[in-house]
Each structure stands twice: as structure tokens, then as C-alpha cells.
C-alpha atoms as a PDB file:
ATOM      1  CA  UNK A   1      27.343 -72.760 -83.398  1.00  0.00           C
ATOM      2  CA  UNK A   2      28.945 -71.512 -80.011  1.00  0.00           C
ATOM      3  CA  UNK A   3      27.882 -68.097 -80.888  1.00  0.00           C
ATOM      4  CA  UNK A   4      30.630 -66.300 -78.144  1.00  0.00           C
ATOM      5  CA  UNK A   5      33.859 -66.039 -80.046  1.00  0.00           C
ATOM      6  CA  UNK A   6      34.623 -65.882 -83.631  1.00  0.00           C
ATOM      7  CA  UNK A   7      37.828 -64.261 -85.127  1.00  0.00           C
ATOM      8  CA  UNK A   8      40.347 -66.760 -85.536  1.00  0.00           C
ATOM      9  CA  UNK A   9      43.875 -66.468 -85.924  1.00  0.00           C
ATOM     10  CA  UNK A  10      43.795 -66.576 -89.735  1.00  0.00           C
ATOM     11  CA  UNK A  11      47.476 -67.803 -89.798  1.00  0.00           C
ATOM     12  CA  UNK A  12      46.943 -70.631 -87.970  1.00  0.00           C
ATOM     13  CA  UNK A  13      43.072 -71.436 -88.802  1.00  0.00           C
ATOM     14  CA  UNK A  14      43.586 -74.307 -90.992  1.00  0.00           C
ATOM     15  CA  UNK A  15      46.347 -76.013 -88.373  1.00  0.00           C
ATOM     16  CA  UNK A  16      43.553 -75.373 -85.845  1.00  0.00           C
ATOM     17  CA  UNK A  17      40.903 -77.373 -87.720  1.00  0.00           C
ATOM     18  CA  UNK A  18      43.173 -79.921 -88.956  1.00  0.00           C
ATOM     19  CA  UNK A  19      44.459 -80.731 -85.300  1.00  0.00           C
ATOM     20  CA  UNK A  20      40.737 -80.280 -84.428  1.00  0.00           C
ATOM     21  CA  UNK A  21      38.805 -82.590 -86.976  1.00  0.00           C
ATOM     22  CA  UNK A  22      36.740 -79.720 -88.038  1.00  0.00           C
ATOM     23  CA  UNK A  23      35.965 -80.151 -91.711  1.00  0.00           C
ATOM     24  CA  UNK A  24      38.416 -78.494 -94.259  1.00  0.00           C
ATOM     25  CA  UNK A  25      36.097 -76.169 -95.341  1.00  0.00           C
ATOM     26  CA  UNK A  26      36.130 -74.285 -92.303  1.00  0.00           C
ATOM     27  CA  UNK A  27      39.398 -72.939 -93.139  1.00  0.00           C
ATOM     28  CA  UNK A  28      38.438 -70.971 -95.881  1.00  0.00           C
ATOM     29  CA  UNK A  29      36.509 -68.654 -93.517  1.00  0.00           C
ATOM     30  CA  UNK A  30      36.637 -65.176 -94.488  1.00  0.00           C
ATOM     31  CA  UNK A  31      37.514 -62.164 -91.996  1.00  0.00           C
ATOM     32  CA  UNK A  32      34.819 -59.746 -91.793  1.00  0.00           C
ATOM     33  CA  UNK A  33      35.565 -56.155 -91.316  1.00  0.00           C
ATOM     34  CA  UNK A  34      32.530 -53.591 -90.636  1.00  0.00           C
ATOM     35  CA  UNK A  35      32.488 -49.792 -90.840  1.00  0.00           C
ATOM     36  CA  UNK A  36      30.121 -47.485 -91.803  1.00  0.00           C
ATOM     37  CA  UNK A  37      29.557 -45.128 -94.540  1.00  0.00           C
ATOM     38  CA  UNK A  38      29.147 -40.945 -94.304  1.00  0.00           C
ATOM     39  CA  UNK A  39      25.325 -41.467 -94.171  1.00  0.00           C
ATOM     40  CA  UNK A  40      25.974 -44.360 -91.351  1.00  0.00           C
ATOM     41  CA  UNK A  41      24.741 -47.019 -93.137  1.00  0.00           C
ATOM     42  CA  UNK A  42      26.420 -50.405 -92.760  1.00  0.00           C
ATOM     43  CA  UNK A  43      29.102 -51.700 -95.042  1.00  0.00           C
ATOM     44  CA  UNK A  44      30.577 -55.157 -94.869  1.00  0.00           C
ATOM     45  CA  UNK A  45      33.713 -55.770 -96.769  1.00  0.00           C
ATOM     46  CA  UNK A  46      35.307 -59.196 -96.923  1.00  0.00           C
ATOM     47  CA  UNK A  47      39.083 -59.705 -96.752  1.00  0.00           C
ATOM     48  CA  UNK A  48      40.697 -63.465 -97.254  1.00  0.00           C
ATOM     49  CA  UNK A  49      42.811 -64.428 -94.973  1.00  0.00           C
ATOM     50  CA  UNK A  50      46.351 -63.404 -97.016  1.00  0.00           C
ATOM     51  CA  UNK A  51      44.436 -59.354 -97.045  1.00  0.00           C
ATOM     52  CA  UNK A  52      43.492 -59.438 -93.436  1.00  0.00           C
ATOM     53  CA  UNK A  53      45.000 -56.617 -91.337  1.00  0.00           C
ATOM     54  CA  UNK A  54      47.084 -57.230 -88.970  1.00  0.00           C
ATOM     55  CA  UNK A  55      45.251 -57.031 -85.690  1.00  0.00           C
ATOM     56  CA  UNK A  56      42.571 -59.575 -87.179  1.00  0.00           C
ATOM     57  CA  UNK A  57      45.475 -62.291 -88.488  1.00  0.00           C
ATOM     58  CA  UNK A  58      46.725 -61.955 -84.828  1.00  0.00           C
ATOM     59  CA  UNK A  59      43.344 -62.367 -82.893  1.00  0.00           C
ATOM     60  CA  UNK A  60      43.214 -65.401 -80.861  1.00  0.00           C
ATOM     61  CA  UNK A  61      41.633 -68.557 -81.534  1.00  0.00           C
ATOM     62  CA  UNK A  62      38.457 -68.939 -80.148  1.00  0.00           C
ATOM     63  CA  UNK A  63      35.415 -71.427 -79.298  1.00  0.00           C
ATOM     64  CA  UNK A  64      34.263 -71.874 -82.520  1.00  0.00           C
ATOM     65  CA  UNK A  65      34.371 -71.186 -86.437  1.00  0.00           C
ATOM     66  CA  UNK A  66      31.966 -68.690 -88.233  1.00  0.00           C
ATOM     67  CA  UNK A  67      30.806 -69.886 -91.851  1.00  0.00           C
ATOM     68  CA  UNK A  68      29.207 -66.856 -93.088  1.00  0.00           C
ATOM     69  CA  UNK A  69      25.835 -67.425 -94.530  1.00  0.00           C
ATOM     70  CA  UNK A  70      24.222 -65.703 -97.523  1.00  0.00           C
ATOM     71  CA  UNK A  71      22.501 -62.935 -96.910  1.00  0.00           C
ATOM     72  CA  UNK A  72      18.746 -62.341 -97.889  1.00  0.00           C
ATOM     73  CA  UNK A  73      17.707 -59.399 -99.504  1.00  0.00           C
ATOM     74  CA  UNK A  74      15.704 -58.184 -96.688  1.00  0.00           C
ATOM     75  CA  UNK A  75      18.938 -58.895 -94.209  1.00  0.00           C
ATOM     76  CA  UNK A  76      20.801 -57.015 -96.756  1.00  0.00           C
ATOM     77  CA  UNK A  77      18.400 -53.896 -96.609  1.00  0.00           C
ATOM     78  CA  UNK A  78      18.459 -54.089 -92.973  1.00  0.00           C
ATOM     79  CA  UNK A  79      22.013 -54.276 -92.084  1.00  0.00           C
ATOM     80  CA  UNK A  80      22.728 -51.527 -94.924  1.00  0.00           C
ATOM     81  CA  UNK A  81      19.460 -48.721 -93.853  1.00  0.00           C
ATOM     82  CA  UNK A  82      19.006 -49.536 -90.384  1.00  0.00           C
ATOM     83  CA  UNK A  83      22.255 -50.359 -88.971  1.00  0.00           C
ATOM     84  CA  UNK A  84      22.419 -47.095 -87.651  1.00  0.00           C
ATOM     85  CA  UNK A  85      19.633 -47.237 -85.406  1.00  0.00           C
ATOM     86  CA  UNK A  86      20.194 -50.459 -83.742  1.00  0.00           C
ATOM     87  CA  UNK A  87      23.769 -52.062 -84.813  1.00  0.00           C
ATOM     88  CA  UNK A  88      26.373 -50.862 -82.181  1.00  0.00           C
ATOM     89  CA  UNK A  89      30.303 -50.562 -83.824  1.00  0.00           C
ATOM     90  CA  UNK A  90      32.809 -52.626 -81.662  1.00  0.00           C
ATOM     91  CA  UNK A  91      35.372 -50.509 -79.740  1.00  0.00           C
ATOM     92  CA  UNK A  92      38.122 -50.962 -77.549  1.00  0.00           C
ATOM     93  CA  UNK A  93      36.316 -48.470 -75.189  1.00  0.00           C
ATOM     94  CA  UNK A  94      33.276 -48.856 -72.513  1.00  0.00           C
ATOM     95  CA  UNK A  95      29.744 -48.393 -73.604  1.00  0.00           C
ATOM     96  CA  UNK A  96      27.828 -45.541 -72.258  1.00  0.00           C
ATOM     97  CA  UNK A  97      24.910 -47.040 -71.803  1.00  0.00           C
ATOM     98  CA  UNK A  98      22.158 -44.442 -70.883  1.00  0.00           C
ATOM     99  CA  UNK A  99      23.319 -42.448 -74.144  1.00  0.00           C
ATOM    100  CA  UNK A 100      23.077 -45.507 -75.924  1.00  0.00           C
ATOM    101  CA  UNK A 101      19.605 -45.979 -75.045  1.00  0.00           C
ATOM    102  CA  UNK A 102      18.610 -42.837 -74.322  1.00  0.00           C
ATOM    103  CA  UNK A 103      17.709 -43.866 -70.505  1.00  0.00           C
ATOM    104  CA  UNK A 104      18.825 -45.461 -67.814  1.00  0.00           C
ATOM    105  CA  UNK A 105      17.034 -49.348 -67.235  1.00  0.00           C
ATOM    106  CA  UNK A 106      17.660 -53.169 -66.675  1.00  0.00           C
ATOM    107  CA  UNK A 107      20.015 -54.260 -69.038  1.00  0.00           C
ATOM    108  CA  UNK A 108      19.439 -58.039 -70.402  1.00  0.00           C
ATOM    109  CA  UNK A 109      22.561 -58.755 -72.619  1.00  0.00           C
ATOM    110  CA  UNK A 110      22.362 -61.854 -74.894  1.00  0.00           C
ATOM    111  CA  UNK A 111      25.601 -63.882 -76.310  1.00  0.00           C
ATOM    112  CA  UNK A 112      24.771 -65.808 -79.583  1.00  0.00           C
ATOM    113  CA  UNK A 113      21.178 -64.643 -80.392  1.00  0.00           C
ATOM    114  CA  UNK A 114      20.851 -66.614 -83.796  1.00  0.00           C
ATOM    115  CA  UNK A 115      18.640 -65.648 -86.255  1.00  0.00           C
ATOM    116  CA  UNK A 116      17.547 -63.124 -83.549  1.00  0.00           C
ATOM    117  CA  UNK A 117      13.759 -63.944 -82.858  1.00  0.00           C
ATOM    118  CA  UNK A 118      13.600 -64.534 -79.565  1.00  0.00           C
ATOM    119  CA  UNK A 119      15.628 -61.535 -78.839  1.00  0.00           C
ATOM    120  CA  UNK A 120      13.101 -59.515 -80.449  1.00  0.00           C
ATOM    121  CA  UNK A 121      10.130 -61.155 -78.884  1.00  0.00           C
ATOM    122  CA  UNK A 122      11.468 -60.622 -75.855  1.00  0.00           C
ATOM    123  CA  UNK A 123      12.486 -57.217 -76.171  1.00  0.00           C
ATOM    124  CA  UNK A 124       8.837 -56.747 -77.464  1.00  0.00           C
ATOM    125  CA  UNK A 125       7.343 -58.284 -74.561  1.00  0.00           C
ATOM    126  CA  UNK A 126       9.332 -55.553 -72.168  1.00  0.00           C
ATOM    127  CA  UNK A 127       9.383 -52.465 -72.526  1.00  0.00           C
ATOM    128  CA  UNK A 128      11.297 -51.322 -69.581  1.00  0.00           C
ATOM    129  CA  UNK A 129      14.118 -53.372 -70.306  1.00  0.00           C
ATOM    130  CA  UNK A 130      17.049 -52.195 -72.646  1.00  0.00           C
ATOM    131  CA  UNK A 131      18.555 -55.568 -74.564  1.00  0.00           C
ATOM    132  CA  UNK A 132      22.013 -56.196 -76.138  1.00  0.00           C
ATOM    133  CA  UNK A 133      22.618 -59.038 -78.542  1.00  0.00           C
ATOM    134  CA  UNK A 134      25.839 -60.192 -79.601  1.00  0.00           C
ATOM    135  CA  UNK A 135      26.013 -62.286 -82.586  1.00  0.00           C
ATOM    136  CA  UNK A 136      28.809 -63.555 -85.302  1.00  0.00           C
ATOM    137  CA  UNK A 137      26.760 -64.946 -88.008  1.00  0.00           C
ATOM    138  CA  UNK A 138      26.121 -61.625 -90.480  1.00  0.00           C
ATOM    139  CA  UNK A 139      22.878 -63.190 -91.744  1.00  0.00           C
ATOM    140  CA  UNK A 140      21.317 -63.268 -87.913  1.00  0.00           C
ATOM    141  CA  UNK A 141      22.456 -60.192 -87.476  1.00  0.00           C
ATOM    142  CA  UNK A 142      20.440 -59.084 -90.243  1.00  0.00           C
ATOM    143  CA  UNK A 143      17.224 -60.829 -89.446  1.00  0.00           C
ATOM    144  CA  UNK A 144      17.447 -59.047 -85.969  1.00  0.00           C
ATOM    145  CA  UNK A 145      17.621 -55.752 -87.244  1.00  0.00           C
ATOM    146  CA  UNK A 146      14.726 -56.223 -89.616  1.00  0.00           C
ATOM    147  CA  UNK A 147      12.725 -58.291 -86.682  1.00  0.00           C
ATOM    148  CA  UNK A 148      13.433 -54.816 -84.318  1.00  0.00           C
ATOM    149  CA  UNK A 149      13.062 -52.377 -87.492  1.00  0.00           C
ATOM    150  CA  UNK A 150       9.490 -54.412 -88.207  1.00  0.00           C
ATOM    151  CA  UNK A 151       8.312 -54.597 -84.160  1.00  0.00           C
ATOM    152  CA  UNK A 152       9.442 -50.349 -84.165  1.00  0.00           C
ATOM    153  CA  UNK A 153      11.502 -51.387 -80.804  1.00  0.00           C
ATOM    154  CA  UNK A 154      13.967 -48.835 -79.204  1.00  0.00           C
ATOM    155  CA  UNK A 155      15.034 -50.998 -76.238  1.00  0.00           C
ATOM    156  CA  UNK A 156      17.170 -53.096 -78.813  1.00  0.00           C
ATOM    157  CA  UNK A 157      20.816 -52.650 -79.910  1.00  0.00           C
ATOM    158  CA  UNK A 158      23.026 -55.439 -81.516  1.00  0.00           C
ATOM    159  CA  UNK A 159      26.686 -56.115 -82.006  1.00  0.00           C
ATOM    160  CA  UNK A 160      28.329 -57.860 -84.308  1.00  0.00           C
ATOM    161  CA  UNK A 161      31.708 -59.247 -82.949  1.00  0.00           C
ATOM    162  CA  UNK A 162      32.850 -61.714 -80.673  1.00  0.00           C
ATOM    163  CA  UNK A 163      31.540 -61.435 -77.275  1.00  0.00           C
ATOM    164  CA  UNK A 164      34.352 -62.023 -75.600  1.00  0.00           C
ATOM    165  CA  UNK A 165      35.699 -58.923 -76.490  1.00  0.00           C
ATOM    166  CA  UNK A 166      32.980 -57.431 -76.088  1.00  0.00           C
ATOM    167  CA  UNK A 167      32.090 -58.518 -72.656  1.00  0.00           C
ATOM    168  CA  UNK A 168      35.789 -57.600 -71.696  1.00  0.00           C
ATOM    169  CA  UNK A 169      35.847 -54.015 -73.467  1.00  0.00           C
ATOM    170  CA  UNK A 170      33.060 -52.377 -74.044  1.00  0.00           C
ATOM    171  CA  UNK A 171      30.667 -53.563 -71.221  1.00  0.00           C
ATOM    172  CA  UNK A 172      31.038 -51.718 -68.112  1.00  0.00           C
ATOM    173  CA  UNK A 173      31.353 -53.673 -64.207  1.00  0.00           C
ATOM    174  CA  UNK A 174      27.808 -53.955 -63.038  1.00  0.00           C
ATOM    175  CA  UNK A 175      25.917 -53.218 -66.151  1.00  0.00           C
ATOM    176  CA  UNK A 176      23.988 -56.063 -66.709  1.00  0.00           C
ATOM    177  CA  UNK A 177      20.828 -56.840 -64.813  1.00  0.00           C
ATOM    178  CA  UNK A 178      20.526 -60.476 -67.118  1.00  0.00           C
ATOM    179  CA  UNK A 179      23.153 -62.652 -68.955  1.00  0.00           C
ATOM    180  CA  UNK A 180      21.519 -64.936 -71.515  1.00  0.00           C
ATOM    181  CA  UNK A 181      23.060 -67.743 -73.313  1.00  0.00           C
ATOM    182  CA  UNK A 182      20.779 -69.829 -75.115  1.00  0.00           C
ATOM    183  CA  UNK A 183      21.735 -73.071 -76.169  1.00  0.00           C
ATOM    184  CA  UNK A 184      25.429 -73.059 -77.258  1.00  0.00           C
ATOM    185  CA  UNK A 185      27.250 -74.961 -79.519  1.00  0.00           C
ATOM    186  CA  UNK A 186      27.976 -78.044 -76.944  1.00  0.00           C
ATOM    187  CA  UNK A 187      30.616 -79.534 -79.659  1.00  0.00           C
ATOM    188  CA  UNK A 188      29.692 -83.055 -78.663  1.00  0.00           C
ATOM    189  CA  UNK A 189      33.009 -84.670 -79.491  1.00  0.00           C
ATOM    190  CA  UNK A 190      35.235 -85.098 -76.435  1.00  0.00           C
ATOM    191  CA  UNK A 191      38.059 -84.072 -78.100  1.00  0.00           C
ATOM    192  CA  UNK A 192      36.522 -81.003 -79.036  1.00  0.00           C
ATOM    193  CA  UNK A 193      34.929 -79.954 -75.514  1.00  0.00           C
ATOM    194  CA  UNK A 194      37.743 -77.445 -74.525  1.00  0.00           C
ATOM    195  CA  UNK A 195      36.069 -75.674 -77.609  1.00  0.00           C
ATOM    196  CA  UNK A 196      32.870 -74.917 -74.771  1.00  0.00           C
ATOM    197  CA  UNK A 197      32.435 -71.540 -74.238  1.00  0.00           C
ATOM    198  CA  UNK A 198      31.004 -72.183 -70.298  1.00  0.00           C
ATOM    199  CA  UNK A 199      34.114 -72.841 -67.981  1.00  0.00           C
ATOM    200  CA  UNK A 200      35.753 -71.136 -65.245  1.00  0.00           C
ATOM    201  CA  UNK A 201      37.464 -68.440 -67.111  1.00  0.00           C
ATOM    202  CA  UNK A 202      34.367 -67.304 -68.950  1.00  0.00           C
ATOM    203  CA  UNK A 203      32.694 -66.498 -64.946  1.00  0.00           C
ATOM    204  CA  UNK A 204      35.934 -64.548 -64.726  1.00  0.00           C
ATOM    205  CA  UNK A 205      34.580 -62.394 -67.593  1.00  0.00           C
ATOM    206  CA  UNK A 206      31.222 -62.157 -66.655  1.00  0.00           C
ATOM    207  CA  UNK A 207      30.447 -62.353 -62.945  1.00  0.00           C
ATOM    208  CA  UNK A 208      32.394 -58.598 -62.993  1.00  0.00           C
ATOM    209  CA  UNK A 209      29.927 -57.162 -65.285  1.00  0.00           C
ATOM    210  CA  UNK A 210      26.999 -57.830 -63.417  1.00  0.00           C
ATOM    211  CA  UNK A 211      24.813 -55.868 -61.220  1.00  0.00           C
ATOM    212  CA  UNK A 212      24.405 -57.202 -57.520  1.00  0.00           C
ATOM    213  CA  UNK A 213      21.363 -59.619 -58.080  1.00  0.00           C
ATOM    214  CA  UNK A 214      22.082 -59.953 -61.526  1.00  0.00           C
ATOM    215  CA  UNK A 215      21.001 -63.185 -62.730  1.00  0.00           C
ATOM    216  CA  UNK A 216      22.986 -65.394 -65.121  1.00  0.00           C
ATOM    217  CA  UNK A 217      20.767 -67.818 -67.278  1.00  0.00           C
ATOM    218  CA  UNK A 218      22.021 -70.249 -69.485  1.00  0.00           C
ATOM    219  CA  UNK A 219      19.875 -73.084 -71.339  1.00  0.00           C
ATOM    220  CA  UNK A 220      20.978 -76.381 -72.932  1.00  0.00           C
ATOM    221  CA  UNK A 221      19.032 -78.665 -74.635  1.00  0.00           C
ATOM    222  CA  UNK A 222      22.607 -81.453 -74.907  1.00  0.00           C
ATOM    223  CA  UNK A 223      22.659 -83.050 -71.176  1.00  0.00           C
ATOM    224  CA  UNK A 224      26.533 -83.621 -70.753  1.00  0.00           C
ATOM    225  CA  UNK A 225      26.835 -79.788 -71.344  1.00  0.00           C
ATOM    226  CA  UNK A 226      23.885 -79.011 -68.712  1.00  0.00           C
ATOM    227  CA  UNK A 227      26.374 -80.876 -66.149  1.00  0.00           C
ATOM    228  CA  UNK A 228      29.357 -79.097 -67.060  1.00  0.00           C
ATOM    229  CA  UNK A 229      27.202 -75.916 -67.229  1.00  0.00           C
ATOM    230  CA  UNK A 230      25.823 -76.922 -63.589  1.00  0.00           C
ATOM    231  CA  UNK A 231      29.326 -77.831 -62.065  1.00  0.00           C
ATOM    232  CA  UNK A 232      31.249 -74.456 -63.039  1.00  0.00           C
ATOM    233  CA  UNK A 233      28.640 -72.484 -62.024  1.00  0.00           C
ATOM    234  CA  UNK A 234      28.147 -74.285 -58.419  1.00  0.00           C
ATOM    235  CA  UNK A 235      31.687 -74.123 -58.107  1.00  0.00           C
ATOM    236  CA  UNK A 236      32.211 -70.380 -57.708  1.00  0.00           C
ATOM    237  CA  UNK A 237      31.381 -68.854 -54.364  1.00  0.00           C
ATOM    238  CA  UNK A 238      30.379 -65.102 -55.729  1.00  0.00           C
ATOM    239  CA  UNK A 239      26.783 -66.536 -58.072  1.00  0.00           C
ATOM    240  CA  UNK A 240      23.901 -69.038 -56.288  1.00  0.00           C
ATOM    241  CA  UNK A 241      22.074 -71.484 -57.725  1.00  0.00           C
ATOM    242  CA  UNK A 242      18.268 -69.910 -57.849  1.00  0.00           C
ATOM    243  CA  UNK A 243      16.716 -73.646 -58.026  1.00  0.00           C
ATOM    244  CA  UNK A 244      15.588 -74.313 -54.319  1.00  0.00           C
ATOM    245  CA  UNK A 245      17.079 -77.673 -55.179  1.00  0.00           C
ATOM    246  CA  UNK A 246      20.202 -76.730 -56.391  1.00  0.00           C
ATOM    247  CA  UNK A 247      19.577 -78.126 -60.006  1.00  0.00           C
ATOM    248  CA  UNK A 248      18.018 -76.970 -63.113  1.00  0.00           C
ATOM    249  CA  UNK A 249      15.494 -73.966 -63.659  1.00  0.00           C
ATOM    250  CA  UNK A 250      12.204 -74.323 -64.969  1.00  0.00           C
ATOM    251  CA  UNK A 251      11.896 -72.308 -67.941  1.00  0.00           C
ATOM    252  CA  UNK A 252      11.277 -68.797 -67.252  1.00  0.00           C
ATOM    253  CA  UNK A 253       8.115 -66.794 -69.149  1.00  0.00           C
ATOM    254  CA  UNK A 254      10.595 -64.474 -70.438  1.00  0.00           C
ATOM    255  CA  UNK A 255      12.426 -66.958 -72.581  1.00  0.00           C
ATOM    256  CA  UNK A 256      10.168 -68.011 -75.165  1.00  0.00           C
ATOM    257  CA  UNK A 257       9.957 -71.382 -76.319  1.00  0.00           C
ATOM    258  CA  UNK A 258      11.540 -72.014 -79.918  1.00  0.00           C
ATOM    259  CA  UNK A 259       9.708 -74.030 -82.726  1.00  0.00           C
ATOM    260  CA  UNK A 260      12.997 -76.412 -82.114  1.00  0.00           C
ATOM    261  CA  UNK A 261      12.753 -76.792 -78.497  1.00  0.00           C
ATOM    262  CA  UNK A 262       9.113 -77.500 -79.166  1.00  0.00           C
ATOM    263  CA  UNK A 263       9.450 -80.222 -81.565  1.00  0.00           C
ATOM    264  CA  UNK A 264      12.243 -81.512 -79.108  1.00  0.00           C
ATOM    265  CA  UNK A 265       9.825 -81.894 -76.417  1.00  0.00           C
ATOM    266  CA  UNK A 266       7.263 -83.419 -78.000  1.00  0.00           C
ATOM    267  CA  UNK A 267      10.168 -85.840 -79.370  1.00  0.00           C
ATOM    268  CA  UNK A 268      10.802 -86.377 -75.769  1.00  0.00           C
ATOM    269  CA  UNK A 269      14.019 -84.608 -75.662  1.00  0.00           C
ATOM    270  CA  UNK A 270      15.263 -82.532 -72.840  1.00  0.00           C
ATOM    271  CA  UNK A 271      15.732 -78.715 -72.354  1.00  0.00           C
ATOM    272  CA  UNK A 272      17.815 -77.387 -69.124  1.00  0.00           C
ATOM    273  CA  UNK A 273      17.437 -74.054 -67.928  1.00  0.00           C
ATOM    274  CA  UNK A 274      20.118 -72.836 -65.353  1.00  0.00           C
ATOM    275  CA  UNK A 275      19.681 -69.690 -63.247  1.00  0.00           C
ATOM    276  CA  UNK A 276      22.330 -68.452 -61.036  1.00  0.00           C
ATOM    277  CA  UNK A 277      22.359 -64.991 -59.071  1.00  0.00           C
ATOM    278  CA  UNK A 278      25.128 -62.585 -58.100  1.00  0.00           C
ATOM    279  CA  UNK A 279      25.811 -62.627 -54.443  1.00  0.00           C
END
């Protein structure tokens, strides 16, 4: 799932998949609005398409579809006690980060963190490091929280929205020491490649929001995207390649290995890290 942009247009969703070839289910996506309570505790309410507000039915369409998953009972618990502590409330306003977190550090921001376990691990393994995630998919965003709640980490804060908007209002220029993006959807199809979050454009976004020397790291583990990945970023004159050969990364310590990727490799299947620095 390419984890960076969710809210469709919900008056044009099912054109969109039907022009697309996505499966018909997909248009019965729901729009998912998020508030919370007196006590701050997290509330999800789900709207259909024909209830949505406004503002969501007019959203644009973006690189992928969300198909909300069912939440666990533990995800549940999480998202409704201790969204408060680490869930952050999209707003069309800039983040200040050292009251967010209570300090001023290196900020490692992650788009699409799954199911959130590598997130956690790595906000585990350091300390000195403050860590956004951005994630679509409710029942990820759930399993976070409870990984973070269960670790007792305080360098860990998650939204729930699309990163795109995110990235473009909330983040502030020079913010981020790290840019993750972990093996996005790399919609295979060639008709559905303009759905690939990692083109010019998205640079346009990002490159602004990093600190001088911040590092942007993506990782595939689909080779066509790896090129396209590679090619975009060696196009644009403000971010170097940090290979000394001008090709892929080897994975860095930081980013742990996933029971997937690991099964991959031993299937003889390939992984591509790409690191590229700020100028």
C-alpha cells in the first residue's frame, strides 16, 4: 500500500478505480474523520461517502486507496487510552516541535510505517532521536501506539493522515534530520505507475523540509521502482547520492531488517536501499 496519500475525492472515487483497474471494492472506501473526546481520548467515526463533509468529498485524489482494516482489541484500547500521549491531530498549522517533544533533537520522520514495528524498534534503539510516523491504515496506527505504549517510549509521536498534507502543513522547513520511506506500494502495472508516490514533485515537498545534511532514505524491495527511485533522486541538483558509487545503499543498522525482507533474501530476492543527502 503506498502509505503517502489517502483521502480520495469521494465523488469521483469509483470513476478513479474504474478508469484505473483497481478492483470495485475499493470504491466503497469509507472517509475517516478523527477527533478527540473531553478526556482526549481518540474517537474514530466513519462517514460514507454521500455523509462526508465537504472539505473531505473535495480532497484530491491521491497515490493510492486505503481499505480500512479491522481493528484488534488491543489496537482499539490503544488508539482510544493512549492516543493522547503519542497520536498527533492533523492541522492546517506548523508543528512546534520542541513542545511536542518536550526537547529539542534529530528528527527522523517516517511516511507509511505499517503495522508500525520497525518504527518502534527504532525509536527504541535511540534515544536521542525524536520520530514521527505517518500512517493511513487505522489498524497500524493502532499497533504503533500499543508497540510505543508497551516499549514506555517518549521520542515517538504518530499521525494519522495523509502525508502529503502533512509534509506540506504541519512540518516546518528544515525540521527533519531523516526522511524514511520504506518500501512503498510500487503498483507494478504500467498503467498504474503515475500512482508512485517518488517523482519529481514529491522532492519539491520534501527537500524544503529538511535540515542541511539531512539525509533522505528510501528502500525498495520491486527493482523497476529502485530505478525510478534512483533516477529522480540523481536528477535534482540540491540532494547527493551518499553511495561512493552513485548507486544503491547498503542497508543501514538503523533500519532493521523485516521478517519479509528476510524471507525475501533467503528466497534470493532483492532489497535496495537509497540514501541521498541535502546539499
Amino acid at each position: 500500500m503506498e502509505r503517502a496519500g489517502v483521502s480520495h475525492d469521494t465523488d469521483s472515487l469509483a470513476a478513479e478505480i474504474a478508469s484505473s483497474g483497481l478492483p470495485p471494492e475499493a470504491g466503497s472506501a469509507e472517509v475517516v474523520v478523527r477527533e478527540l473526546d473531553e478526556n482526549g481520548s481518540y474517537i474514530k467515526h466513519r462517514l460514507s461517502s454521500a455523509d462526508a463533509a465537504p472539505d473531505y468529498r473535495s480532497r484530491r485524489i491521491k497515490s493510492f486507496v486505503v481499505r480500512e482494516g479491522r481493528l484488534t482489541a488491543g489496537q482499539e484500547h490503544a488508539l482510544t487510552s493512549f492516543w493522547k500521549d503519542y497520536g498527533i491531530d492533523y492541522e492546517n498549522r506548523l508543528l512546534d516541535l520542541p513542545a511536542v517533544f518536550g526537547r529539542k533533537a534529530p528528527l527522523a520522520l517516517e511516511i507509511g510505517f505499517g503495522m508500525g514495528k520497525s518504527l518502534v524498534e527504532m525509536a527504541a534503539r535511540d534515544p536521542g532521536r525524536d520520530f514521527i510516523g505517518i500512517e493511513v491504515h487505522t489498524p497500524g496506527v493502532g499497533a504503533c501506539i500499543m508497540g510505543a505504549h508497551e516499549a514506555g517510549l517518549t521520542n515517538l509521536r504518530v499521525i494519522h493522515y495523509d502525508a502529503v498534507d502533512v509534509l506540506g502543513n504541519m512540518i516546518p522547513d528544515g525540521a527533519i534530520d531523516r526522511l524514511q520511506l520504506y518500501f512503498p506500494d510500487p503498483w507494478h502495472k504500467a498503467r498504474h505507475n503515475k500512482r508512485r508516490l517518488v517523482k519529481p514533485e514529491f522532492l519539491d515537498l520534501v527537500i524544503p523540509k529538511l535540515a542541511s545534511g539531512g539525509v533522505i532514505h528510501m528502500a525498495t524491495d520491486w527493482e523497476p521502482y529502485a530505478e525510478q527511485m534512483l533516477e529522480v533522486q540523481r536528477a535534482d541538483a540540491r540532494i547527493v547520492n551518499m553511495d561512493p558509487a552513485g548507486g544503491y545503499a547498503p542497508r543501514p543498522d538503523y533500519r532493521p531488517l523485516t521478517k519479509f525482507e528476510a524471507r525475501g533474501q533467503r528466497l534470493g530476492h532483492g532489497v535496495w536501499d537509497l540514501l541521498f543527502r541535502k546539499i
